[in-house]
Protein backbone atom coordinates (compact mmCIF):
# COMPACT_ATOMS: atom_id res chain seq x y z
CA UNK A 1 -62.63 -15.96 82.37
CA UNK A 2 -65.70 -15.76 80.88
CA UNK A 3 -68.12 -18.90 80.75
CA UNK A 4 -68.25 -18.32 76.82
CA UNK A 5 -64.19 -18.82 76.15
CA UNK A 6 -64.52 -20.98 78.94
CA UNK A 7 -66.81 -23.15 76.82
CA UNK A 8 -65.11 -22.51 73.39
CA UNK A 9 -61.72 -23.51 74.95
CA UNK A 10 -63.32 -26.94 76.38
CA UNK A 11 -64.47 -27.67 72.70
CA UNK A 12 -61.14 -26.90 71.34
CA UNK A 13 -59.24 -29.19 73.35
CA UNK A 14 -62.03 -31.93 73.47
CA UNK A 15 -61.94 -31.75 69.90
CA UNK A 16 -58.25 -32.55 69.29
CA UNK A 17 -57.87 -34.94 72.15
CA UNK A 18 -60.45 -36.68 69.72
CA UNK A 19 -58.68 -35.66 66.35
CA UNK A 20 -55.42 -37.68 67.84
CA UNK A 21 -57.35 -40.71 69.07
CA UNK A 22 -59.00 -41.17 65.88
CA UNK A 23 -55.45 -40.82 63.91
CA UNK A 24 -54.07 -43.25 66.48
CA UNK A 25 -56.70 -45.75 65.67
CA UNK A 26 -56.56 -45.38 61.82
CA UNK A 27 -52.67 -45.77 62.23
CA UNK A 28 -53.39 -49.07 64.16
CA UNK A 29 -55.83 -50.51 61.66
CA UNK A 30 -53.28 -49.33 58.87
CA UNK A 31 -50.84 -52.09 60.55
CA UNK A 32 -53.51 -54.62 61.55
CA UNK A 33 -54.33 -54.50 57.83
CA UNK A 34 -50.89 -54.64 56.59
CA UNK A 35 -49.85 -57.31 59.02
CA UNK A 36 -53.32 -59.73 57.44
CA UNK A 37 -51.71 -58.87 53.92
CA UNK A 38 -47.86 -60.03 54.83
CA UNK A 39 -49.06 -63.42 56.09
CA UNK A 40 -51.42 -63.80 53.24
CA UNK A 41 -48.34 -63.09 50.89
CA UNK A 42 -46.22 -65.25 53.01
CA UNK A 43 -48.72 -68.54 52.57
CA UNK A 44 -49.00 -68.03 49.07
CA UNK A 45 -45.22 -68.48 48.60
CA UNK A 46 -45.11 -71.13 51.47
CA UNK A 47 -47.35 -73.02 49.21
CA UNK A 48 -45.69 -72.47 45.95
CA UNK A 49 -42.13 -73.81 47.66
CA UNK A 50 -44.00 -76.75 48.82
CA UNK A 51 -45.74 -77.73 46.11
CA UNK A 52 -42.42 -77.03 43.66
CA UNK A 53 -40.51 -79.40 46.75
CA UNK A 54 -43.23 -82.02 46.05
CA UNK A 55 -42.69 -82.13 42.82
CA UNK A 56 -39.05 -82.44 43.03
CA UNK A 57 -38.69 -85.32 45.09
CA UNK A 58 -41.16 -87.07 43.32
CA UNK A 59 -39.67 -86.55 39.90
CA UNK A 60 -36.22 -87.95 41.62
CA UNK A 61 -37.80 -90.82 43.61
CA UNK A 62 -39.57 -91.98 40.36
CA UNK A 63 -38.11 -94.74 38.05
CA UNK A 64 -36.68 -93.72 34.71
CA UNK A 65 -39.77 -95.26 33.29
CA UNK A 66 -42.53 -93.99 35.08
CA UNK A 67 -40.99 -90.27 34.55
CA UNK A 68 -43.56 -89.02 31.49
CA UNK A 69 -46.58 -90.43 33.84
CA UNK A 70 -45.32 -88.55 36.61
CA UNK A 71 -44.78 -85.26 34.85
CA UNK A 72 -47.97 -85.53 32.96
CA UNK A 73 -49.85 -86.12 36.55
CA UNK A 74 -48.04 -83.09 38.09
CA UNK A 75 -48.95 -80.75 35.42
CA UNK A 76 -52.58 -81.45 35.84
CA UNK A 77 -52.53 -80.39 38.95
């Protein structure tokens, strides 16, 4: 073998040894990234069932006269 194709073929395979690295890697962000989304999602509705729990219980616990107070304080916040 010549050095030339000698050369060209080192570049060749160098080059996609390096082509599937760098999909490998952009396939692991694309997860990393998707994975920071789900639990960001996930609080969001965490926090919604809490708050809507909250509310709930206190609207129960509360006397029948304090019940307009209580639902004019929780729509506030």
């Amino acid at each position: 073998m010549s050095e030339t194709i000698l050369h060209i073929l080192l570049v060749v395979v160098s080059s996609i040894f390096s082509a599937g690295i760098a999909w490998a890697s952009f396939k692991q962000l694309r997860k990393d990234v998707n994975a920071i989304g789900k639990k960001i999602n996930d609080s969001e509705k965490d926090a919604l069932r809490r708050h809507h729990n909250v509310s709930l219980v206190l609207m129960l616990a509360a006397p029948a006269k304090k019940e307009r107070e209580i639902c004019e304080l929780l729509k506030e916040g």
